[in-house]
Protein backbone atom coordinates (compact mmCIF):
# COMPACT_ATOMS: atom_id res chain seq x y z
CA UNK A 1 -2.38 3.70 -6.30
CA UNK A 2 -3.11 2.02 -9.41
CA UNK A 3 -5.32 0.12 -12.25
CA UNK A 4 -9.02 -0.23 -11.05
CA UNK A 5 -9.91 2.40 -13.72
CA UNK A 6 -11.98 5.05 -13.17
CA UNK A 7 -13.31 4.63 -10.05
CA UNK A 8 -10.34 3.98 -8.20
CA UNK A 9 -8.62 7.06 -9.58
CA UNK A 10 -11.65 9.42 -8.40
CA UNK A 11 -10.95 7.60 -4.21
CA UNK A 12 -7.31 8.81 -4.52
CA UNK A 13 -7.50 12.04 -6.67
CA UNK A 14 -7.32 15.11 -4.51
CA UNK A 15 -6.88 12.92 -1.12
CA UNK A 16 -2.76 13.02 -1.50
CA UNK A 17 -2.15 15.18 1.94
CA UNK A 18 -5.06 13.22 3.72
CA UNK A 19 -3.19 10.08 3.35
CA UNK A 20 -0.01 11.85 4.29
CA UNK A 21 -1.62 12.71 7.39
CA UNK A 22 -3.05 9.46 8.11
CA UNK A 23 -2.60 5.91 6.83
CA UNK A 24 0.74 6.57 4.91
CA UNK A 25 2.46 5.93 8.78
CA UNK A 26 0.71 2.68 9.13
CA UNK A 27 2.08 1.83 5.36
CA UNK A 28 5.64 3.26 6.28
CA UNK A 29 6.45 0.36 9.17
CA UNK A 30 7.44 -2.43 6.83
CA UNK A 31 9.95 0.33 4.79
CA UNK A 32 13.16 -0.76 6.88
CA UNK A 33 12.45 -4.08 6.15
CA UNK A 34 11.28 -3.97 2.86
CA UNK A 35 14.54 -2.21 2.11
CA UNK A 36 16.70 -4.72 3.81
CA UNK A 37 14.97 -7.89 1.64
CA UNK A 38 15.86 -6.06 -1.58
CA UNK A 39 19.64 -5.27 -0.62
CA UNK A 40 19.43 -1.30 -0.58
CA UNK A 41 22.69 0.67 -0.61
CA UNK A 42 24.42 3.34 -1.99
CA UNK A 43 24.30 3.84 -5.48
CA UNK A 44 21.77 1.10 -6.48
CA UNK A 45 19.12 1.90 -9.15
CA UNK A 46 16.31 1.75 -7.54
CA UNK A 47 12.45 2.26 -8.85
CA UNK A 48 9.16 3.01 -5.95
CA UNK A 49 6.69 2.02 -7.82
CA UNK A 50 2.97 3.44 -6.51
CA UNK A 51 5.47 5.78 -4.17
CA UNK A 52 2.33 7.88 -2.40
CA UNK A 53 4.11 10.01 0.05
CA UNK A 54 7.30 8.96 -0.87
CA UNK A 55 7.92 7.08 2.45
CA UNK A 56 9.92 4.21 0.37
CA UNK A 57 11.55 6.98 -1.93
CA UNK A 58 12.68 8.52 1.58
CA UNK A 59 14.52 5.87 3.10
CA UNK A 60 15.98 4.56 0.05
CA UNK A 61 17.30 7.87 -0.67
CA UNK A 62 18.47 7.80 3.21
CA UNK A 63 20.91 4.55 2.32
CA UNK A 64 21.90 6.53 -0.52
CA UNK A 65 20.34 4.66 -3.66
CA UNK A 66 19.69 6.27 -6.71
CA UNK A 67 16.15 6.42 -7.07
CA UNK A 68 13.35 7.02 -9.08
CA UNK A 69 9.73 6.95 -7.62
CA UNK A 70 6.08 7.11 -9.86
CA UNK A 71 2.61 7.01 -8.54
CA UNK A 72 -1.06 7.32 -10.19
CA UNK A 73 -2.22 10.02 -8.79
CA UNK A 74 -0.48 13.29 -9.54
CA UNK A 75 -1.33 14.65 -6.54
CA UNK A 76 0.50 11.89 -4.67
CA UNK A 77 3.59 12.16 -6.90
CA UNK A 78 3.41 16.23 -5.67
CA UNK A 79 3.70 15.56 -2.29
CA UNK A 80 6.34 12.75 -2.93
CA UNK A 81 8.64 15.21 -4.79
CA UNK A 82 8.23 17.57 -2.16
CA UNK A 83 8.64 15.19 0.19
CA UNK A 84 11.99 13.49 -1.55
CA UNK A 85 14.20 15.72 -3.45
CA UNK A 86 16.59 13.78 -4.04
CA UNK A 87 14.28 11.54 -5.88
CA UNK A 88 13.53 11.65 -9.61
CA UNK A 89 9.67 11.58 -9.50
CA UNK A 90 6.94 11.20 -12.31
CA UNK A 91 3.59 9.91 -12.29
CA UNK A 92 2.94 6.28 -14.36
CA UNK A 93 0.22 3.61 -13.57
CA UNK A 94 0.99 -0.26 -13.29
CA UNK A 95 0.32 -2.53 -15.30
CA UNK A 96 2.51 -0.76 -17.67
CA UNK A 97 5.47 1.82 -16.93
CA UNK A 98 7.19 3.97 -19.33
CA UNK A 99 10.78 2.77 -18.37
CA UNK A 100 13.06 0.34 -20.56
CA UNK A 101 13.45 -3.42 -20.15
CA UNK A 102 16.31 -4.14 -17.52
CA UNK A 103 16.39 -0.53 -16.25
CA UNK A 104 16.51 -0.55 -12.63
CA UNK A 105 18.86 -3.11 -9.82
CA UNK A 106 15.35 -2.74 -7.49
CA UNK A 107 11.98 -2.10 -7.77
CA UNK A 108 9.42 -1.92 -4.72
CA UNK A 109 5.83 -1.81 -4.38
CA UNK A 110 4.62 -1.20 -0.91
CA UNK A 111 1.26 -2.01 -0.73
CA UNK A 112 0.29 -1.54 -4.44
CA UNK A 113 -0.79 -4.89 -5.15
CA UNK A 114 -3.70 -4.23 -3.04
CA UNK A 115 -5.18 -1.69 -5.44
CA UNK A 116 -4.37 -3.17 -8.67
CA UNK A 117 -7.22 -4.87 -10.93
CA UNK A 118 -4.24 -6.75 -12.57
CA UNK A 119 -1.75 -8.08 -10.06
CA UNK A 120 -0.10 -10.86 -12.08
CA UNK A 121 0.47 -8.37 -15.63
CA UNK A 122 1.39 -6.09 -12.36
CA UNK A 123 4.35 -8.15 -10.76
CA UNK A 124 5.55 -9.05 -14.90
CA UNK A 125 5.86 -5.34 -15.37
CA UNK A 126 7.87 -4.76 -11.97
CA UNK A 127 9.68 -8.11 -13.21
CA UNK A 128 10.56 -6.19 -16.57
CA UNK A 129 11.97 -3.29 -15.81
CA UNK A 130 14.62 -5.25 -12.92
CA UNK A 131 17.43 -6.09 -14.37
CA UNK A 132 18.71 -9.99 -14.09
CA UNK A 133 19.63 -10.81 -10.89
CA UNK A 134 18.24 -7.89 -9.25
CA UNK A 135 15.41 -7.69 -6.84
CA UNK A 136 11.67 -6.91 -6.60
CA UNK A 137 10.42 -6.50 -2.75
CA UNK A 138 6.56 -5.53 -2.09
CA UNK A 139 4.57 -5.64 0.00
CA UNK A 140 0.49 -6.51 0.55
CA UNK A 141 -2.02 -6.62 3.51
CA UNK A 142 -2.60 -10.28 4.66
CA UNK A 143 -6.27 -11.53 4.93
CA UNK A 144 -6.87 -11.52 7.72
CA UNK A 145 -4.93 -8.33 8.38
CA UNK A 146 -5.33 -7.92 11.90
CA UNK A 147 -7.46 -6.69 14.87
CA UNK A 148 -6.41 -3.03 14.37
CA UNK A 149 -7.27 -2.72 10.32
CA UNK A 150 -10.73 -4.18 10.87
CA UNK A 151 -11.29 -1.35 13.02
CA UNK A 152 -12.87 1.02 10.22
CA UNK A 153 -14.82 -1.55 8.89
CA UNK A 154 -16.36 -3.09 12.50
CA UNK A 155 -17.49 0.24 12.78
CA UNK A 156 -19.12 0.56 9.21
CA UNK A 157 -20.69 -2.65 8.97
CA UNK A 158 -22.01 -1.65 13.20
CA UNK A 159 -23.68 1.32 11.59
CA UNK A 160 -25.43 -0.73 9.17
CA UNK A 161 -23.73 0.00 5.85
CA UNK A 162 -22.92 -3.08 3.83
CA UNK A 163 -19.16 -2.81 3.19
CA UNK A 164 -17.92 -4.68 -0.01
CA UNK A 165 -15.06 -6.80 0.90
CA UNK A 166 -11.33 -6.33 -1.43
CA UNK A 167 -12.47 -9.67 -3.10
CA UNK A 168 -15.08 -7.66 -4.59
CA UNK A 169 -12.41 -5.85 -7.00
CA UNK A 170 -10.84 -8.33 -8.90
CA UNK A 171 -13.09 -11.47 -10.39
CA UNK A 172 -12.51 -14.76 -9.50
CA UNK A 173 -10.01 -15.73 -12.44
CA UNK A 174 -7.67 -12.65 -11.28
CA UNK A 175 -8.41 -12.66 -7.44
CA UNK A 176 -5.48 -14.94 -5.09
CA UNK A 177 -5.09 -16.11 -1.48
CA UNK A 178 -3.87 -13.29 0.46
CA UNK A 179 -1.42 -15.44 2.08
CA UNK A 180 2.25 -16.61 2.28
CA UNK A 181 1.70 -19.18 -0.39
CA UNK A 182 -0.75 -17.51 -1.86
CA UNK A 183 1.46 -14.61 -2.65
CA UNK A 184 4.51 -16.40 -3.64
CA UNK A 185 2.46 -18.83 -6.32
CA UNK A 186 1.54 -15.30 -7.73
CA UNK A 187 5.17 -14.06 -8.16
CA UNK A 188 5.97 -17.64 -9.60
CA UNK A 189 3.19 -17.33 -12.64
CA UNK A 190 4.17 -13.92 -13.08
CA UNK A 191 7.82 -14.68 -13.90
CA UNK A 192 9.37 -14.24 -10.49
CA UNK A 193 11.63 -16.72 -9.62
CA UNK A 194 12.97 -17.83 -6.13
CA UNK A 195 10.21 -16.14 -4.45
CA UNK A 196 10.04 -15.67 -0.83
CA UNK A 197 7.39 -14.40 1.63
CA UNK A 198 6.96 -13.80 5.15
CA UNK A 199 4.21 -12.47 7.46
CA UNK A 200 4.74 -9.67 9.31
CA UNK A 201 3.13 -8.56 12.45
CA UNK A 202 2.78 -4.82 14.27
CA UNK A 203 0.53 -2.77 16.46
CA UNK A 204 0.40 0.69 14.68
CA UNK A 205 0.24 3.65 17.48
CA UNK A 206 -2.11 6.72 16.81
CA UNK A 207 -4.29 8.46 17.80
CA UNK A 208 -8.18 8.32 17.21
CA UNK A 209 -8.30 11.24 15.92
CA UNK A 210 -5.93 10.54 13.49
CA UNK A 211 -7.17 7.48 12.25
CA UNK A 212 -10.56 8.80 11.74
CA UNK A 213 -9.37 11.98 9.82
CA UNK A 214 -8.04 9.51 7.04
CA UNK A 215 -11.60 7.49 6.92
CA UNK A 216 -13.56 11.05 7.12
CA UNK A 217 -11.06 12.42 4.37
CA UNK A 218 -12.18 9.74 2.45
CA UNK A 219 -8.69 8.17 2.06
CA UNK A 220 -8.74 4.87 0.54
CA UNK A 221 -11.60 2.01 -0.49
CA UNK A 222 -12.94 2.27 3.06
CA UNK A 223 -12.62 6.47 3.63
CA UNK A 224 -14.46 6.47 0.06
CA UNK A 225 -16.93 4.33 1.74
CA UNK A 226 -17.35 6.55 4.75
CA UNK A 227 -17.52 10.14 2.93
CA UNK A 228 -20.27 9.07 0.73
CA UNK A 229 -22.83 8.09 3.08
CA UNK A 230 -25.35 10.94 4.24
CA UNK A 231 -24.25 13.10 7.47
CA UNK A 232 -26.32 10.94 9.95
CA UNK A 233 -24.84 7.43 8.84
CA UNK A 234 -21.48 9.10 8.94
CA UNK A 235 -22.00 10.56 12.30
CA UNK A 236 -23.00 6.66 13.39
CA UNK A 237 -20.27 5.25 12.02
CA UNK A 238 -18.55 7.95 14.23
CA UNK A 239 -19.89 6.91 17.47
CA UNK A 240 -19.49 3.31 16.40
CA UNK A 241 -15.96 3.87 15.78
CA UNK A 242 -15.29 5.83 19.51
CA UNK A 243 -17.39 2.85 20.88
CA UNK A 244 -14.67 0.34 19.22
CA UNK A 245 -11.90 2.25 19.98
CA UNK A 246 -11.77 2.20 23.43
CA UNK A 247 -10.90 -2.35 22.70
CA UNK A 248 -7.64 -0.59 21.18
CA UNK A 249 -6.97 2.70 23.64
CA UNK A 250 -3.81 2.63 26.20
CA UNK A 251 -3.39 4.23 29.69
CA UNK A 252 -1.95 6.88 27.70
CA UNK A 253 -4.91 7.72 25.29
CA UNK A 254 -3.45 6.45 22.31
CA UNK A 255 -4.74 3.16 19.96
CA UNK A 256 -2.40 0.49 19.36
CA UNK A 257 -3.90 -0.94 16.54
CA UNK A 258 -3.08 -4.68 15.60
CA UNK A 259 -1.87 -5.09 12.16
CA UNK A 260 -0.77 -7.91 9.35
CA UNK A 261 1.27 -7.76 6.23
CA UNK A 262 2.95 -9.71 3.72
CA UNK A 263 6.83 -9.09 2.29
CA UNK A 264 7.87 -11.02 -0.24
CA UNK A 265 10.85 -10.75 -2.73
CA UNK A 266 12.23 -12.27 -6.14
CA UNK A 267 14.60 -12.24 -8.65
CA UNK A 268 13.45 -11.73 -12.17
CA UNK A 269 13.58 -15.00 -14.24
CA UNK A 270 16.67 -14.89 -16.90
């Protein structure tokens, strides 16, 4: 969780085991694979960058990297220590990180660039701090990111709140496509070379209980949303929400909630 100043550190502060509890596992399905694209194994230097939870930290530390993981919000980096022992963990904010040029074989981001007011100066700091011919892998929510994400928000803008849209953060100079290309142009003006990108596609399972603790919790741009309108708008959005759900439940009671991401990787430039 990084860079939007202010107001993005007061959504996250104090909401660390909240997110563990709820919309880290959604952000943990693209780990394997994120992994994989970046060539994780034993003994490579590797840097989580905007860890929360430490699910990256976790399975990198599982393949028996070396790693080193930094986040934001201190309370995230708490829980991440906790949570990966193995792990050297700190607290630093993008777009600049207090590690040397060339320091690290890998550096992730799992779905950091989606809270970052700066996401080009972002991907030149990851590019930085990789050494040449190493890899950065992140990933970012696609636009349109599925059935199953729009969930929340359905429900909001049902109750009648007006619910800013992510474009909203960055202005129109900074803001990019949230797609394949758009993505991978990104990485290219921010000194990435040989990027590449893919979509990928999942249904999230959870329960609705769950996924409304993280939104009530007021995890995130859209739980911040939730937790400060007045008890009766919340309790809407509530029955809005149940209403909705029931599009997503299974025979067995559970949601499987539609989701879209992008993964892309690159190689600093020399």
């Amino acid at each position: 969780m990084t860079d939007l100043g202010e107001s993005a550190s007061s959504i996250w502060s104090g909401r660390a085991v909240a997110y563990a509890e709820s919309f880290a596992a959604v952000c943990a399905y693209p780990i394997e694979d994120l992994l994989d694209a970046a060539g994780v194994g034993p003994d490579v230097r590797l840097l989580d960058v905007g860890t929360g939870s430490g699910n990256v930290a976790a399975g990198a530390c599982a393949r028996g990297a070396r790693v080193t993981a930094v986040d934001a919000d201190p309370g995230m980096a708490e829980v991440a220590a906790k949570t990966v022992p193995l792990a050297e963990v700190g607290v630093a904010e993008l777009p600049v990180l207090p590690f040397a040029d060339d320091a690290f074989d890998v550096v992730t981001a799992n779905f950091v660039l989606d809270h970052v007011g700066r996401p080009r100066r972002s991907l030149a700091e990851l590019g930085r701090v990789t050494r040449p011919g190493g890899r950065i892998a992140v990933t970012m929510w696609a636009v349109p990111g599925g059935e199953g994400r729009a969930l929340l928000g359905r429900a909001i803008e049902a109750a009648g709140v007006h619910r800013p849209t992510h474009r909203e953060v960055l202005d129109s100079e900074t803001d990019f496509p949230r797609t394949e290309q758009g993505l991978a142009d990104l990485m290219r003006a921010a000194g990435i070379a040989r990027p590449s990108c893919r979509t990928i596609a999942w249904d999230h399972l959870t329960s609705a209980q769950e996924w409304w603790h993280g939104a009530a919790s007021g995890v995130g741009f859209i739980g911040h949303l939730v937790a400060t309108q007045p008890p009766e708008i919340r309790a809407e959005i509530k029955r809005r929400f149940d209403l909705l759900s029931a599009e997503f439940t299974g025979p067995d009671g559970r949601l499987a909630l539609p989701h879209r991401a992008l993964l892309a990787t690159g190689t600093p430039e020399a």
